[in-house]
C-alpha atoms as a PDB file:
ATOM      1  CA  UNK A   1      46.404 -14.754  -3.626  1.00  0.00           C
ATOM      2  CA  UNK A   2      43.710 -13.446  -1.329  1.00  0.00           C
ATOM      3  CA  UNK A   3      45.536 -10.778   1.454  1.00  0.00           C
ATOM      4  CA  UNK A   4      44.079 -11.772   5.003  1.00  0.00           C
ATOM      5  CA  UNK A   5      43.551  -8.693   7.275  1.00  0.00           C
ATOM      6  CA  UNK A   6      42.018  -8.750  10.526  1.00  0.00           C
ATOM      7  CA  UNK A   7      40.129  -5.626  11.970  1.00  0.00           C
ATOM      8  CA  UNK A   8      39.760  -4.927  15.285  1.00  0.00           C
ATOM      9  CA  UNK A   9      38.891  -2.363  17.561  1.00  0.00           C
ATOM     10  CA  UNK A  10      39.513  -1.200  21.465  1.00  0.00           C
ATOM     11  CA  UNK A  11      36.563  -1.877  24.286  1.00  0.00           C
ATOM     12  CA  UNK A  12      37.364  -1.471  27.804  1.00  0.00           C
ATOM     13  CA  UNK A  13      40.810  -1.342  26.849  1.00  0.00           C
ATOM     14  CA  UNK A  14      40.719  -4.738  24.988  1.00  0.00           C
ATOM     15  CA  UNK A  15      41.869  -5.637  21.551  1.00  0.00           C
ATOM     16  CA  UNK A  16      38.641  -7.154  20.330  1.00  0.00           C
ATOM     17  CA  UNK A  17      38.645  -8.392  16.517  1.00  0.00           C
ATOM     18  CA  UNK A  18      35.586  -8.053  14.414  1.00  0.00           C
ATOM     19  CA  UNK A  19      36.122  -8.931  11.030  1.00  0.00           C
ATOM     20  CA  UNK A  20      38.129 -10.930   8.894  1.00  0.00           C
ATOM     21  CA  UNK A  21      38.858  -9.527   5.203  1.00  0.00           C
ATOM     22  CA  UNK A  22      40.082 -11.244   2.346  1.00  0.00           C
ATOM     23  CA  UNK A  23      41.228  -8.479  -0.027  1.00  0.00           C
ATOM     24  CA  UNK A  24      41.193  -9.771  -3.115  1.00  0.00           C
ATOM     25  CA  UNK A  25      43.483  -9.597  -6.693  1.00  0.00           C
ATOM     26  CA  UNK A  26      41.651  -8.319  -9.577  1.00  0.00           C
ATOM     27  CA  UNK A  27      40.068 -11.534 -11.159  1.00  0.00           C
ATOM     28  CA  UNK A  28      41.138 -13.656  -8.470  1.00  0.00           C
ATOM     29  CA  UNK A  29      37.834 -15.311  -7.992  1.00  0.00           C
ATOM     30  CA  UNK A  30      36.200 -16.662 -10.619  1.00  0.00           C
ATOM     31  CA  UNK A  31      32.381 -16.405 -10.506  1.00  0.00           C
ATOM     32  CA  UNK A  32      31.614 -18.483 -13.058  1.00  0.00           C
ATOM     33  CA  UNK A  33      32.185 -21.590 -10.468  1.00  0.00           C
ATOM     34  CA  UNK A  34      29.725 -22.463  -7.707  1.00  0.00           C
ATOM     35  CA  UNK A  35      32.846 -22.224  -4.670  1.00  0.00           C
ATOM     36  CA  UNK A  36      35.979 -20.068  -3.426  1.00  0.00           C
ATOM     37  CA  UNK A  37      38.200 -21.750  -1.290  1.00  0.00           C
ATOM     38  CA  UNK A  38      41.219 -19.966   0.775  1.00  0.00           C
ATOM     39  CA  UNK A  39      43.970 -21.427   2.844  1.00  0.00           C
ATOM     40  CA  UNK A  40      43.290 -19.693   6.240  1.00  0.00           C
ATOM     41  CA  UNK A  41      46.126 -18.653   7.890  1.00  0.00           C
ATOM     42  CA  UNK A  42      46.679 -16.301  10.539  1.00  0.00           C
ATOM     43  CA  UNK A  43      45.813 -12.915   9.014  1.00  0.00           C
ATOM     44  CA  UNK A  44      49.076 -10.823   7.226  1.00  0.00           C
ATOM     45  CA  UNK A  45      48.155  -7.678   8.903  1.00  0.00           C
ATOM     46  CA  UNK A  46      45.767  -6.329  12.117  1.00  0.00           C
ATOM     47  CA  UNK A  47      44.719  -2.998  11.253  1.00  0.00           C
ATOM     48  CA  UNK A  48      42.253  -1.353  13.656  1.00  0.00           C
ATOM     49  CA  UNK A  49      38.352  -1.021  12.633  1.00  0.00           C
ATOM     50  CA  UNK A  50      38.209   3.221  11.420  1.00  0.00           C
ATOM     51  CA  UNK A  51      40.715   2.091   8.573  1.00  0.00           C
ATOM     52  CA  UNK A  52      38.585  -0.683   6.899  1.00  0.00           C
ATOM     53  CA  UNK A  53      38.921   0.607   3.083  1.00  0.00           C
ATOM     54  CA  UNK A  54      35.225   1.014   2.332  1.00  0.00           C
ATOM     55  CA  UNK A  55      35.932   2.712  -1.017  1.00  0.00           C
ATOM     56  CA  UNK A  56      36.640  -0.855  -1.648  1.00  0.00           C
ATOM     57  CA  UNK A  57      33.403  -3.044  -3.404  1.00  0.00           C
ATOM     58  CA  UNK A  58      32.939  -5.437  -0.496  1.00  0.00           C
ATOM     59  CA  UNK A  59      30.681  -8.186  -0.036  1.00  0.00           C
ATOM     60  CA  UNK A  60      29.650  -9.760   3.148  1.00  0.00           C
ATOM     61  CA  UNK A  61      29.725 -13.142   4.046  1.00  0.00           C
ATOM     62  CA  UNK A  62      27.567 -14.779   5.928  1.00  0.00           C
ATOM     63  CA  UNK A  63      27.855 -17.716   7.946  1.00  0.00           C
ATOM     64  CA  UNK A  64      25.666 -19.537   5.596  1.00  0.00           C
ATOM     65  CA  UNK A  65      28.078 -19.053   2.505  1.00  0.00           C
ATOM     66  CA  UNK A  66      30.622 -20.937   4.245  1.00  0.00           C
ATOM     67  CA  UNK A  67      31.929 -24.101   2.978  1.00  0.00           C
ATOM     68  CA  UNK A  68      34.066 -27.225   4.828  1.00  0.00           C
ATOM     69  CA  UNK A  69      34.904 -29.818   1.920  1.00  0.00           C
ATOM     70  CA  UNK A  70      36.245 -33.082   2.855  1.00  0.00           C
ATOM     71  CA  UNK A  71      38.720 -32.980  -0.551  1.00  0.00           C
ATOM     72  CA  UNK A  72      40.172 -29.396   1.385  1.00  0.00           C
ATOM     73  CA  UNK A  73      40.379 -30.305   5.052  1.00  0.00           C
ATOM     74  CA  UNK A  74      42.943 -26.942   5.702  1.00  0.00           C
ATOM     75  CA  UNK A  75      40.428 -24.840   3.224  1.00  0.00           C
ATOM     76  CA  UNK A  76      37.682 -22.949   4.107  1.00  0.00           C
ATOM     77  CA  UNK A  77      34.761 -22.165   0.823  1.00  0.00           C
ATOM     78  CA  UNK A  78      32.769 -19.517  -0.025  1.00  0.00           C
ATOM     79  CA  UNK A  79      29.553 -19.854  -1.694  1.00  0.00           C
ATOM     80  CA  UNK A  80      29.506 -18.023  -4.733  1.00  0.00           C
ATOM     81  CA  UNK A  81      26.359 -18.206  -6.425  1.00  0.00           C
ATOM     82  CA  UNK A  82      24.887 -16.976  -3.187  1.00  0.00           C
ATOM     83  CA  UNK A  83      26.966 -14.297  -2.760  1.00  0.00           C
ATOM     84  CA  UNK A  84      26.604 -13.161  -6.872  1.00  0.00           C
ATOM     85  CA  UNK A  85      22.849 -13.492  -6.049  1.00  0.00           C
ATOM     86  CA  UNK A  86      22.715 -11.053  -3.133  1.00  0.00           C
ATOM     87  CA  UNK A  87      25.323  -8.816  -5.273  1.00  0.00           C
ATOM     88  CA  UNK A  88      23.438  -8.484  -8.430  1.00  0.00           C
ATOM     89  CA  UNK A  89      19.879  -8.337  -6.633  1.00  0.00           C
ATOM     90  CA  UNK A  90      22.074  -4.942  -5.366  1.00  0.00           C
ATOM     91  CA  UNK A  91      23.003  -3.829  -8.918  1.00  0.00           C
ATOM     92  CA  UNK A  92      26.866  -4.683  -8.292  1.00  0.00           C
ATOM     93  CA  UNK A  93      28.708  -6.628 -11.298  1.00  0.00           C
ATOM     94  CA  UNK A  94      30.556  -9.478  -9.034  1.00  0.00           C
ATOM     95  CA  UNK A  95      33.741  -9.248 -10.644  1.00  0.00           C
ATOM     96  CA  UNK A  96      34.212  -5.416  -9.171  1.00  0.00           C
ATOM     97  CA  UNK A  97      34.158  -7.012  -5.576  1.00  0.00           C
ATOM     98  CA  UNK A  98      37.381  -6.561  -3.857  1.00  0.00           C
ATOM     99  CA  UNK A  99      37.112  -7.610  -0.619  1.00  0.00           C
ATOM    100  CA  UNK A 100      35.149 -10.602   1.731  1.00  0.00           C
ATOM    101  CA  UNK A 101      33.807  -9.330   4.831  1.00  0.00           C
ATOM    102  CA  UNK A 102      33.263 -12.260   7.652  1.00  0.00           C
ATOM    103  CA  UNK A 103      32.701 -11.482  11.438  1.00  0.00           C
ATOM    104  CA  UNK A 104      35.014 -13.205  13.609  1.00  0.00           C
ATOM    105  CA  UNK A 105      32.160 -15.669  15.424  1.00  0.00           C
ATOM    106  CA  UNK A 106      31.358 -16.787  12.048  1.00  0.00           C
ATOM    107  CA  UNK A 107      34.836 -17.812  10.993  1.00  0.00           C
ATOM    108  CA  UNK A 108      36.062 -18.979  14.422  1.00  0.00           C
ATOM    109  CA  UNK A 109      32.949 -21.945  14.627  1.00  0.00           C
ATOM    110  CA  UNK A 110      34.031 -22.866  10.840  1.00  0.00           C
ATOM    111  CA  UNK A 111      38.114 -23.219  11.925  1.00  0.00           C
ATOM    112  CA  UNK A 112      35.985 -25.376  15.041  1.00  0.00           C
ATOM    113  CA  UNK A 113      35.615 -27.666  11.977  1.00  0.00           C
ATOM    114  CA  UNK A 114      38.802 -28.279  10.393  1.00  0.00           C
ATOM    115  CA  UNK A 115      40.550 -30.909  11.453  1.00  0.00           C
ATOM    116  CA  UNK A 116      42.343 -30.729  14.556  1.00  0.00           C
ATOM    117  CA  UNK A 117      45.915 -30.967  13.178  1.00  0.00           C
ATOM    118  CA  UNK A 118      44.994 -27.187  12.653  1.00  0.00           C
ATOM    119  CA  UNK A 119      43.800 -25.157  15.259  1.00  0.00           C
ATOM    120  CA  UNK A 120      43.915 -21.480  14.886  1.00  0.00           C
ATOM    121  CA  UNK A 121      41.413 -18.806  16.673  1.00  0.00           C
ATOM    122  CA  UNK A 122      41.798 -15.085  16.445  1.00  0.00           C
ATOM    123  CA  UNK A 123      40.746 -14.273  19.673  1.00  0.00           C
ATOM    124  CA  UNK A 124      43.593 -11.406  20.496  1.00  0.00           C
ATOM    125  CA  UNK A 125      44.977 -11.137  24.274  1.00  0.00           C
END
């Protein structure tokens, strides 16, 4: 199962987040299907910006790759074949990605969305 992380970093002495990582299991998603969906919860750790792992394959997410399915009201998608497109027109074998990368305005208008029984924003105080 995907590990949810949240990075953040200080300005004006607020905790602002900016991105939301899905570290992944090796072989965890398979890329031979069209969608990756993950239960979003709130994130297992908050870990500040400097120590994002980027010796980690990552591929960012962009708010077009993301998917709300009526059959997975609580889930939140992932386009896949865009995001193996954008990876192999860079050369990079999609099954060596390790991590998601989505900015937090992205993900907070998809969880606008879901259904109201679950509201969730990661807007830190």
């Amino acid at each position: 199962m995907a590990k949810q992380n949240l990075y953040f970093e200080y300005l004006n002495d607020q905790l602002v987040p900016y991105w939301y990582v899905l570290t992944l299991e090796d072989f965890e998603v398979d890329w031979d299907k069209r969608s990756f969906f993950f239960n979003v919860c709130k994130p297992t750790e908050h870990k500040e910006r400097n120590l994002f792992d980027d010796n980690k394959i990552s591929a960012s997410i962009n708010m077009s790759d993301l998917i709300i399915s009526n059959t997975k009201p609580n889930e939140i998608g992932i386009n896949l074949t865009s995001v193996k497109r954008r990876a192999e027109e860079y050369g990079i074998d999609p099954y060596l990605i390790n991590q998601f990368v989505m900015q937090i305005p992205d993900i907070n208008e998809v969880l606008t969305l879901l259904p109201n029984k679950r509201t969730m924003s990661f807007t830190i105080k």
